[in-house]
Protein backbone atom coordinates (compact mmCIF):
# COMPACT_ATOMS: atom_id res chain seq x y z
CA UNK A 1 -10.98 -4.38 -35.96
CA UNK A 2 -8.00 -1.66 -36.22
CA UNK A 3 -11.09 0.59 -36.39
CA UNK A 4 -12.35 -0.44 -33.05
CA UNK A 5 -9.19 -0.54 -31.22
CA UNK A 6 -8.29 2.63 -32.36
CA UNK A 7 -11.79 3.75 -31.02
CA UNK A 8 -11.03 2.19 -27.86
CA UNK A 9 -8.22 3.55 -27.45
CA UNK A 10 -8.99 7.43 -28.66
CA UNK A 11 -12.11 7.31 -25.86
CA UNK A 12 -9.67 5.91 -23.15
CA UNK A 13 -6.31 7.75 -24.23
CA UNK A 14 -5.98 9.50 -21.14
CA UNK A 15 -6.30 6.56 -18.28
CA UNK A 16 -4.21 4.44 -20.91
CA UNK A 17 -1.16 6.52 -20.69
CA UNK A 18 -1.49 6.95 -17.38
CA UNK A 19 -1.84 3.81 -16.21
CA UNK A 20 1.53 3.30 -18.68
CA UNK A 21 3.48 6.00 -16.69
CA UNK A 22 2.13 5.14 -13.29
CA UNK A 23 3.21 1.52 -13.42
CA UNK A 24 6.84 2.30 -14.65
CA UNK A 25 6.82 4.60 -11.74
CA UNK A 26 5.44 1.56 -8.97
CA UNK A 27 7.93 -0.47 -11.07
CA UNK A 28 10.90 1.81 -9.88
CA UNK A 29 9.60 2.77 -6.36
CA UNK A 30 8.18 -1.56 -5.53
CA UNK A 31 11.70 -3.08 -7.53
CA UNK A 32 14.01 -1.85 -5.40
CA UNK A 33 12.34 -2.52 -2.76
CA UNK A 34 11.13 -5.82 -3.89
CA UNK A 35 14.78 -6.43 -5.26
CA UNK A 36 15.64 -5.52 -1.28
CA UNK A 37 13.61 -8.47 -0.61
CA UNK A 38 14.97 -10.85 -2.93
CA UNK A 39 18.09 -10.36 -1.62
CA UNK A 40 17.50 -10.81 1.85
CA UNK A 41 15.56 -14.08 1.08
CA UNK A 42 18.63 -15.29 -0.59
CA UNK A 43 21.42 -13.96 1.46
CA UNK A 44 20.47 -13.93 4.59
CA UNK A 45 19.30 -17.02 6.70
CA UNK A 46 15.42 -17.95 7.38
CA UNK A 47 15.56 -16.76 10.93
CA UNK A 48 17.55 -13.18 10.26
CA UNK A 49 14.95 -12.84 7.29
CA UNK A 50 12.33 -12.87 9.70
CA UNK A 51 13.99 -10.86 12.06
CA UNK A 52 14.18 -8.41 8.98
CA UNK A 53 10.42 -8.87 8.21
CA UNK A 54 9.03 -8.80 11.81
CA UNK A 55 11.42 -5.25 12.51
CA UNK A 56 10.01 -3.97 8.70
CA UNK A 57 6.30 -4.70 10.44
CA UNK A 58 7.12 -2.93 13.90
CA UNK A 59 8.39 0.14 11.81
CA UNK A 60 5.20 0.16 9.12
CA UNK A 61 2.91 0.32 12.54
CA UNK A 62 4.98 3.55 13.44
CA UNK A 63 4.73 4.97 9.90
CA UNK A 64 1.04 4.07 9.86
CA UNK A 65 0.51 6.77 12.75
CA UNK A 66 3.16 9.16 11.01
CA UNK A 67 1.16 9.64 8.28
CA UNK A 68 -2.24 8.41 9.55
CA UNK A 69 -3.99 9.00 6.18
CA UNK A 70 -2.21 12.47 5.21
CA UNK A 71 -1.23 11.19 1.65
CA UNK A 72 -4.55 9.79 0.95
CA UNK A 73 -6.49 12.91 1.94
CA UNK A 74 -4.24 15.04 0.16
CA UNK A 75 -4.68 13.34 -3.33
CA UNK A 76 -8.29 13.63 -2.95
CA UNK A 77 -8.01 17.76 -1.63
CA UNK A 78 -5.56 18.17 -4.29
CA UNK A 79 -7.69 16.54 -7.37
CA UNK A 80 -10.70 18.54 -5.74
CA UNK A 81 -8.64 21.82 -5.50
CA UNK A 82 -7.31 21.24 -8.65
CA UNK A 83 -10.73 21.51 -10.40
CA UNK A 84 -12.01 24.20 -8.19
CA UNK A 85 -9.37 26.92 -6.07
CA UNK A 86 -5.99 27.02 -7.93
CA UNK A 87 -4.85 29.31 -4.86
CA UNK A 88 -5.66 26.60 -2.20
CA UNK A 89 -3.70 24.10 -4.05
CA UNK A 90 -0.21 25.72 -3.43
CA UNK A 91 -1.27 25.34 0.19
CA UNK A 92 -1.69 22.15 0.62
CA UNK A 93 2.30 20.53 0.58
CA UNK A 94 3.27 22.59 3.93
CA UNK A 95 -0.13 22.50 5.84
CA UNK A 96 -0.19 18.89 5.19
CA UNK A 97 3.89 18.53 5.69
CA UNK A 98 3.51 20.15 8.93
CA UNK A 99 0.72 17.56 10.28
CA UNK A 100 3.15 14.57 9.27
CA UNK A 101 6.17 16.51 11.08
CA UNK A 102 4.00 17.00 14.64
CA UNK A 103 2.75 13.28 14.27
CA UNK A 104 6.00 11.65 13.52
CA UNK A 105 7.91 13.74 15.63
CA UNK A 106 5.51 11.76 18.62
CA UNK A 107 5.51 8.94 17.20
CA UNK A 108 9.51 9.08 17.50
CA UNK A 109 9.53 10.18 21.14
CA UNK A 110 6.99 7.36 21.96
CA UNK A 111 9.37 4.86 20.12
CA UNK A 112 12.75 5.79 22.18
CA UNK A 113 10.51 5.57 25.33
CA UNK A 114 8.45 2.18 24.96
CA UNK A 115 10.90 0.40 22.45
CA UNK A 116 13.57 -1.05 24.73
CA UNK A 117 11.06 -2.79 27.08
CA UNK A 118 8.32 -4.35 24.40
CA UNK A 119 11.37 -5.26 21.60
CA UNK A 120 13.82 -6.46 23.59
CA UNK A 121 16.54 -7.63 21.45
CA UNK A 122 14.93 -6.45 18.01
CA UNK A 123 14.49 -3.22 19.65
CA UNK A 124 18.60 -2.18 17.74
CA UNK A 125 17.10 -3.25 14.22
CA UNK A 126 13.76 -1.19 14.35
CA UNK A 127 16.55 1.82 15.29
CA UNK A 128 17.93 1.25 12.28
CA UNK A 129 15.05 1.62 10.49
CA UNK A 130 13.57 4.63 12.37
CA UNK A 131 14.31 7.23 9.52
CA UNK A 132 11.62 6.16 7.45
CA UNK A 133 8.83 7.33 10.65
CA UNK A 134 9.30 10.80 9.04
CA UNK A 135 10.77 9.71 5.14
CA UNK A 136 7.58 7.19 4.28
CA UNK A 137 5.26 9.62 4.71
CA UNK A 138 6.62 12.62 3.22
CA UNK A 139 7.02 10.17 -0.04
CA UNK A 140 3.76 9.62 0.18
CA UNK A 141 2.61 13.08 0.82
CA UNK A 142 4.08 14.08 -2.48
CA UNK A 143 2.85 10.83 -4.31
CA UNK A 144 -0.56 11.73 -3.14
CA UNK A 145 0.16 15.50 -4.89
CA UNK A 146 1.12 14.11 -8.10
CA UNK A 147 -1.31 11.55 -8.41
CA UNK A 148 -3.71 14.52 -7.41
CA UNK A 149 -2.70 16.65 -10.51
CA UNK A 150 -2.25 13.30 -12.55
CA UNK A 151 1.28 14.16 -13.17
CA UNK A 152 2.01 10.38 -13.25
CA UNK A 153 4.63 10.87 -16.26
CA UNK A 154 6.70 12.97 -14.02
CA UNK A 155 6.46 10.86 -11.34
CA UNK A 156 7.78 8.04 -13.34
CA UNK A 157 10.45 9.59 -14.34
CA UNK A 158 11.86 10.64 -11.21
CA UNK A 159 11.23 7.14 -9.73
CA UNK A 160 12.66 5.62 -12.59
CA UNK A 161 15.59 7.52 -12.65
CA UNK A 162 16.57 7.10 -8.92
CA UNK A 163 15.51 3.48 -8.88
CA UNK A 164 18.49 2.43 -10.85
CA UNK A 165 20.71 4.84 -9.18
CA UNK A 166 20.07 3.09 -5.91
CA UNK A 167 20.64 0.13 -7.50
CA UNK A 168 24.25 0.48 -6.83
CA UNK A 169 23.99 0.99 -3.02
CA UNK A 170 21.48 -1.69 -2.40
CA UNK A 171 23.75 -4.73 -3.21
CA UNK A 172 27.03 -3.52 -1.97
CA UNK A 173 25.50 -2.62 1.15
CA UNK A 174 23.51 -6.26 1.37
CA UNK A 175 26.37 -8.29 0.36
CA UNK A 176 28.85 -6.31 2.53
CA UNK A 177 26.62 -5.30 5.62
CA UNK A 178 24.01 -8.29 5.79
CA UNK A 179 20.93 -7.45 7.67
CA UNK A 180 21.66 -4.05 8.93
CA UNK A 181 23.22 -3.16 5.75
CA UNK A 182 19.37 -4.05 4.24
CA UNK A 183 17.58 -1.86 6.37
CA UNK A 184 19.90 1.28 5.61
CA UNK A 185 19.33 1.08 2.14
CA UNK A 186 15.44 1.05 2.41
CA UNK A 187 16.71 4.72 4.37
CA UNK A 188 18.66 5.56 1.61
CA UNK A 189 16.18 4.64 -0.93
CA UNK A 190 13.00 6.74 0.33
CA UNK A 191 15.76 9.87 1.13
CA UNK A 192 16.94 9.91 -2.13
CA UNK A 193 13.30 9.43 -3.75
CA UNK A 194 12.16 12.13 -1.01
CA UNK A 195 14.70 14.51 -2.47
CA UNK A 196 13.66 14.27 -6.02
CA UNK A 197 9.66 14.34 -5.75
CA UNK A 198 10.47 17.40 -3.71
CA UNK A 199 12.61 18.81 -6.27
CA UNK A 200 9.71 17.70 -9.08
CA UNK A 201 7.60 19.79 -7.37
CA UNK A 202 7.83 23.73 -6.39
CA UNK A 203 4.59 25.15 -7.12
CA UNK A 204 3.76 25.37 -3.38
CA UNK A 205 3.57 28.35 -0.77
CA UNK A 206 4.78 28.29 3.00
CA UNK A 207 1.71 29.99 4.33
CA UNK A 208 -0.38 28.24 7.26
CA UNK A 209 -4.00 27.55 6.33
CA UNK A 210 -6.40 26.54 9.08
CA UNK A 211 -8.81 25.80 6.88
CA UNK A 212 -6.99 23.54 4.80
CA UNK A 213 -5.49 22.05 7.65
CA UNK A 214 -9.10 21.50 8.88
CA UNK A 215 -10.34 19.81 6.10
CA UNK A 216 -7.03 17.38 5.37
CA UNK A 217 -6.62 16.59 9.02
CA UNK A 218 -10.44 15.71 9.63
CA UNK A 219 -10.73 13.40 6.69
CA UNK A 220 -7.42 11.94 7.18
CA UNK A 221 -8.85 10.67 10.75
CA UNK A 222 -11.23 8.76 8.92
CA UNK A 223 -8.87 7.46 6.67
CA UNK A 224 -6.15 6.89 9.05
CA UNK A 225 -8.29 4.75 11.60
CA UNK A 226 -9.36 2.58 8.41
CA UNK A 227 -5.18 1.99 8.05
CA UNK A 228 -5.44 0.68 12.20
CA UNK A 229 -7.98 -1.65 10.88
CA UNK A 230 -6.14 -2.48 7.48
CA UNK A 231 -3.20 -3.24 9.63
CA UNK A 232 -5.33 -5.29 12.15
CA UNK A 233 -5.94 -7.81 9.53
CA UNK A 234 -2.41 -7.34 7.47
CA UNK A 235 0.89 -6.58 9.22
CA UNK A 236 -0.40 -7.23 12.64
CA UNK A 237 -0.05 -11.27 11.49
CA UNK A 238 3.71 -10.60 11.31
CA UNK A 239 3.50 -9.48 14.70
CA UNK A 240 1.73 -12.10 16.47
CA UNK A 241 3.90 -14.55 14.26
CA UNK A 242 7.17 -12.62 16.19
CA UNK A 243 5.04 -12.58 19.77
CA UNK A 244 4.67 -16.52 19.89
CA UNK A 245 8.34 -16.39 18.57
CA UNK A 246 7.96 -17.93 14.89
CA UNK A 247 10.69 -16.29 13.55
CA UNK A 248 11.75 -18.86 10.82
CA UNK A 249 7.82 -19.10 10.06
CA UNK A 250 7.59 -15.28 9.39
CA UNK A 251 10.09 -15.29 6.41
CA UNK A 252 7.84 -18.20 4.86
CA UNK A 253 5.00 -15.84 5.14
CA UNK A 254 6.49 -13.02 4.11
CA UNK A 255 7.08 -14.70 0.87
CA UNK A 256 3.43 -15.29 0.18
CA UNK A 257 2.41 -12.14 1.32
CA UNK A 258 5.25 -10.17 -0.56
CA UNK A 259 4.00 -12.29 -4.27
CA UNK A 260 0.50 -10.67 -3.33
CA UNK A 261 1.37 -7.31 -2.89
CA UNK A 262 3.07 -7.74 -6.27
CA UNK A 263 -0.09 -9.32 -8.41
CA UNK A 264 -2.10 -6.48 -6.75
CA UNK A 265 -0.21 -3.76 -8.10
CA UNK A 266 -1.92 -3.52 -11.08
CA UNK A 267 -5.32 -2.98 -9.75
CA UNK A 268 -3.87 -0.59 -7.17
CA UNK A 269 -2.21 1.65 -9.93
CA UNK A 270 -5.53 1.84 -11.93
CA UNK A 271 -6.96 2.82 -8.64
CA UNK A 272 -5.11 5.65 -8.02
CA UNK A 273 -5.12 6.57 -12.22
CA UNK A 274 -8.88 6.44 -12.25
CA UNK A 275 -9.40 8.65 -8.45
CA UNK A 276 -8.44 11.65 -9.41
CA UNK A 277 -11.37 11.39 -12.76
CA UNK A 278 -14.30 9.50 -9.77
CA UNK A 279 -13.80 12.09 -7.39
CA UNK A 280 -14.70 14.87 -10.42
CA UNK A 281 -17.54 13.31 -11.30
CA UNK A 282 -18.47 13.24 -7.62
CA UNK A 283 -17.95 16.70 -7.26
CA UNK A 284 -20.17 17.70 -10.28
CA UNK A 285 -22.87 15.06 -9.00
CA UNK A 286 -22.34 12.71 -12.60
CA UNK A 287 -23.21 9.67 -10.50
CA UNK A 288 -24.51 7.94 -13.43
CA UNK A 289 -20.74 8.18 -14.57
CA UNK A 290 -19.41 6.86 -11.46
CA UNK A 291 -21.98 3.93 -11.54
CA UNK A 292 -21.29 3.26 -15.10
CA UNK A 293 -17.18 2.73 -13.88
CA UNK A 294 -17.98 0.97 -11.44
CA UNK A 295 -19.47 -1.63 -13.54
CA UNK A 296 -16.90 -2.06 -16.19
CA UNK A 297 -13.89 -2.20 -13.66
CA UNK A 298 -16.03 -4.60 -11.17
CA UNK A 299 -16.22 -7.07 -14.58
CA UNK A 300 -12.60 -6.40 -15.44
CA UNK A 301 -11.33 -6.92 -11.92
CA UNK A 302 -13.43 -10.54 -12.22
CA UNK A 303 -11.47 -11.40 -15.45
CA UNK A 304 -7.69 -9.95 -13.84
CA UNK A 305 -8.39 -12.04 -10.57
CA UNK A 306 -9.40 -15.19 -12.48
CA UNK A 307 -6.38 -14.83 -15.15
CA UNK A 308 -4.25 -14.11 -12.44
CA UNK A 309 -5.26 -17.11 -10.03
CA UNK A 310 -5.01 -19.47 -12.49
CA UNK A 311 -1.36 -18.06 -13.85
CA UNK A 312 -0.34 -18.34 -10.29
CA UNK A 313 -1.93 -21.85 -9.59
CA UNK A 314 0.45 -23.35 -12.60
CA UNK A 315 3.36 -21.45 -12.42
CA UNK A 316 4.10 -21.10 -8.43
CA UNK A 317 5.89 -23.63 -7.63
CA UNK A 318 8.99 -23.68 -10.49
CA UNK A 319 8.99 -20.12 -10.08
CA UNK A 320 9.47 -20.52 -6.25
CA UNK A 321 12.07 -23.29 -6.05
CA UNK A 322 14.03 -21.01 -8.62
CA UNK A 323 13.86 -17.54 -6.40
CA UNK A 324 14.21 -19.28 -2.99
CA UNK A 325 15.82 -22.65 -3.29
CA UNK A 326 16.85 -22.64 0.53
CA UNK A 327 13.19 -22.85 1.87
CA UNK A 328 10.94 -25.64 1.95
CA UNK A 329 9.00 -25.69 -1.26
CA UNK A 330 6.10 -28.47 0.86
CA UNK A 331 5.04 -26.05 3.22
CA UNK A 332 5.52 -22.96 0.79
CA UNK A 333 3.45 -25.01 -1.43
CA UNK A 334 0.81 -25.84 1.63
CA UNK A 335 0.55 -21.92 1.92
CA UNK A 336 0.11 -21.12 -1.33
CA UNK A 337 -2.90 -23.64 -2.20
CA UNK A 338 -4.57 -22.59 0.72
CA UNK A 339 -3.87 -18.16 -0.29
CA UNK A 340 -5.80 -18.89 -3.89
CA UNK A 341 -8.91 -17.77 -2.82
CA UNK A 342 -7.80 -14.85 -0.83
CA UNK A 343 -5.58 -13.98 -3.88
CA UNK A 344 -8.61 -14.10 -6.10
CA UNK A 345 -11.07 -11.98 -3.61
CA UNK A 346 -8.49 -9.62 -3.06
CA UNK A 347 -7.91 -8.72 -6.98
CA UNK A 348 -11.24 -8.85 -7.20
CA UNK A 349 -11.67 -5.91 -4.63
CA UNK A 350 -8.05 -4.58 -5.43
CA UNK A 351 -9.79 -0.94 -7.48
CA UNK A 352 -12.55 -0.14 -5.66
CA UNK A 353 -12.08 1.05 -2.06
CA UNK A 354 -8.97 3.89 -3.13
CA UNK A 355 -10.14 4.10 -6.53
CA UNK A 356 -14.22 4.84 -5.93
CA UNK A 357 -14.92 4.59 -1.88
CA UNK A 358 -12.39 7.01 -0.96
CA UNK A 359 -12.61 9.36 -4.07
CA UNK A 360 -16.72 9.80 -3.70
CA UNK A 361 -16.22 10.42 -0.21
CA UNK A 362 -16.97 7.01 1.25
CA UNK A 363 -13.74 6.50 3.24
CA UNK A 364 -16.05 5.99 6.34
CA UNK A 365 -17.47 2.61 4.92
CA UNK A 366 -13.96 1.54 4.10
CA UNK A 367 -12.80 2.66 7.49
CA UNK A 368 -15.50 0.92 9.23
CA UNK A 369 -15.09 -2.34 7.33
CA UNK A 370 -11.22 -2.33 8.10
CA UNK A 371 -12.04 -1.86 11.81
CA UNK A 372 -14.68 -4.45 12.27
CA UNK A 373 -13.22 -6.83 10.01
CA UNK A 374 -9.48 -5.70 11.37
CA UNK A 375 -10.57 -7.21 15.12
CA UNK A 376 -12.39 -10.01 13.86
CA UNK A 377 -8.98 -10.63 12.14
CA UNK A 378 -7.08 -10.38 15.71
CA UNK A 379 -9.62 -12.53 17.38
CA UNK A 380 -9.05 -15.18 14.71
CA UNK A 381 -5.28 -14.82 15.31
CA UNK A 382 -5.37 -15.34 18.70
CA UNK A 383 -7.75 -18.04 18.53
CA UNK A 384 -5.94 -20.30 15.68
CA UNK A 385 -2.00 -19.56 16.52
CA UNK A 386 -3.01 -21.14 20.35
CA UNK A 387 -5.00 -23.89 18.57
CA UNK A 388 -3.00 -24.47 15.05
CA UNK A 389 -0.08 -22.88 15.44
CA UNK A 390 1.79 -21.03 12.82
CA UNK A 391 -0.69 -22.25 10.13
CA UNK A 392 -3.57 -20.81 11.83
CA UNK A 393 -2.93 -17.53 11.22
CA UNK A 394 -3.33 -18.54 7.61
CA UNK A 395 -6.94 -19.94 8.24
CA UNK A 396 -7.65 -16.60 10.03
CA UNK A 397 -6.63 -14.43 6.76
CA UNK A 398 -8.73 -16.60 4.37
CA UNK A 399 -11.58 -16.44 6.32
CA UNK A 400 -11.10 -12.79 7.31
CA UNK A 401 -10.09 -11.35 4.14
CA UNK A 402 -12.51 -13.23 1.58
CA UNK A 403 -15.27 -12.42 3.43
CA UNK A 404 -14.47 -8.92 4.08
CA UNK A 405 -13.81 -8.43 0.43
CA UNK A 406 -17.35 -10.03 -0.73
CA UNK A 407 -19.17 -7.96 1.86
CA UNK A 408 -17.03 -4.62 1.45
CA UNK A 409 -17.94 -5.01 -2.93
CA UNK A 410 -21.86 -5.47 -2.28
CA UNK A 411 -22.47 -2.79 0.30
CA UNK A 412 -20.98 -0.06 -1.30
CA UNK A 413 -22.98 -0.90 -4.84
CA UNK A 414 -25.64 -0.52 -3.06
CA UNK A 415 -24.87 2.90 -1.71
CA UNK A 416 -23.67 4.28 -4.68
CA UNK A 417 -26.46 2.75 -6.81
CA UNK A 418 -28.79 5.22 -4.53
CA UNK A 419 -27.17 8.19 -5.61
CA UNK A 420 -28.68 10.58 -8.03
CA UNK A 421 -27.86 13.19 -10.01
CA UNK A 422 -26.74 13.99 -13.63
């Protein structure tokens, strides 16, 4: 038996400690800002938590066009540069560094023009917040490099590191500021972690590259118009929730949605461990290798998402009178029951759009199924808040998301298993 682990482990060494390193590194970067979140739910009331939550949405829509799929396309040009023109690798960090500073830079200007009109009274709080238009997707830009080069160690430590410096900040300023004292340190937090990924990393060269520019910026589009249609059917549900003015409803939401992002994280840090090693094999046409993955992590994603389900299913509800005692645990409970299948679909699906679609060069299926499914996912909204209310836009995510994750798995088997090569 000590035999075969050891086996196991000797053929798998690599993505092992990787996976190790990468998740100490989502632990640092996701616990603050999940400890951010904590301590909003518990120190601020239900409605200024969902003012808090529906302000976080409006600014992740800006950021969405800031970056626009810049990070994503420059793990995949960085993992394929890596392997193949050492020279055009240095290039990448300012080509794609200047993209993110024309976009955002719009993106800004549009914001101080439109805000005051559309948000009103929220319009002060998504101010607050603006810094992150340009800071989110430079941290992301260098995430993408790192993850590129598989320097996930590195990465961990400087997220690690900085993580519990900010530490400090983040209460005091909670505690003592409240609301706006929350959204400064989620500034604070991405300028510090900005600073020391940038520091981590000097092996660049300020030289413009049209080319490279080209190449990042054309299959960014793609990517970036699959984030419109991943935030049709995600963060836009915040924003209709804030339209028909269900603040106090947004913060219950939040809540489930927040616990999901946080039993997904494993399957999206073995996504991006595994993309760099999928989009080789792609490169050298070893599609046999890429189907063979596929396979194994489709069987282990069935076994995470059915552990997980169940953990969740039995352990939910002490865990969530314990964390937020102020809410009401019925209609948190109501919520929960009816997320289980959507929690199990989307684990299910949680590797293989970043970690395979994306790194073989299918980012148009994912784009297209986050469009389609993204304004199905609106119509549904609109359709269930006017006939349900608040609970409908539950009912529209269940039905959206479970089906677009069943579809999205069987299509692109089917593509891939027509490939062939070595």
């Amino acid at each position: 038996m000590q035999k075969l682990i050891h086996k196991h482990y000797q053929r798998h060494k690599e993505t092992i400690h990787n996976f190790i390193w990468r998740s100490l590194q989502i632990f640092a970067k996701q616990g603050i800002t999940f400890l951010i979140f904590i301590l909003c739910a518990k120190l601020l009331t239900p409605y200024e938590f969902g003012v808090y939550n529906y302000a976080l949405a409006i600014i992740f829509f800006l950021i969405m066009f800031g970056d626009f799929g810049i990070s994503t396309a420059t793990s995949k040009y960085v993992a394929e540069y890596n392997a193949t023109d050492k020279n055009k690798l240095k290039l990448i960090l300012f080509n794609s560094g200047i993209i993110i500073l024309g976009l955002t830079i719009i993106v800004t200007i549009l914001t101080l023009i439109i805000g005051p009109g559309y948000l009103q009274d929220k319009y002060i709080y998504v101010l607050w917040l603006l810094p992150l238009v340009f800071l989110a997707p430079m941290t992301s830009l260098y995430d993408g490099i790192y993850r590129g080069l598989k320097r996930f160690k590195q990465l961990a430590i400087i997220s690690l590191i900085l993580g519990f410096i900010s530490l400090f900040f983040v209460y005091f300023l909670i505690k003592q500021y409240g609301l706006v004292g929350a959204l400064v340190s989620q500034n604070l937090f991405y300028f510090i972690l900005l600073l020391g990924v940038a520091f981590g990393y000097k092996e660049f060269h300020l030289k413009w590259n049209s080319e490279i520019m080209k190449n990042i910026g054309k299959y960014s589009i793609i990517v970036g118009i699959g984030s419109v249609g991943l935030f049709l059917y995600t963060r836009i549900d915040i924003i209709f929730l804030g339209t028909y003015n269900f603040i106090n409803e947004i913060a219950y939401y939040e809540i489930i949605n927040k616990i999901l992002l946080i039993l997904l994280l494993p399957s999206t840090i073995i996504s991006q461990i595994i993309s760099p090693t999928i989009t080789k094999y792609y490169e050298l046409k070893q599609f046999s290798k890429i189907k063979d993955k596929f396979k194994k992590y489709f069987l282990f994603s069935l076994l995470l998402s059915l552990i997980i389900t169940f953990l969740v299913f039995v352990f939910y509800k002490p865990i969530i009178s314990l964390i937020f005692p102020q809410y009401d645990l019925k209609l948190l409970s109501i919520i929960f029951n009816l997320m289980l299948i959507v929690y199990f679909t989307q684990i299910l699906n949680g590797i293989i759009p970043t970690g395979f679609a994306i790194s073989t060069g299918h980012a148009k299926i994912t784009t297209s199924f986050l469009v389609i499914f993204g304004f199905i996912h609106v119509f549904l909204n609109y359709l269930f808040i006017n006939l349900y209310g608040f609970i409908g836009i539950i009912y529209s995510i269940i039905i959206t998301k479970s089906t677009t994750d069943i579809i999205f798995l069987y299509y692109y088997w089917r593509k891939i298993s027509k490939l062939n090569g070595k």
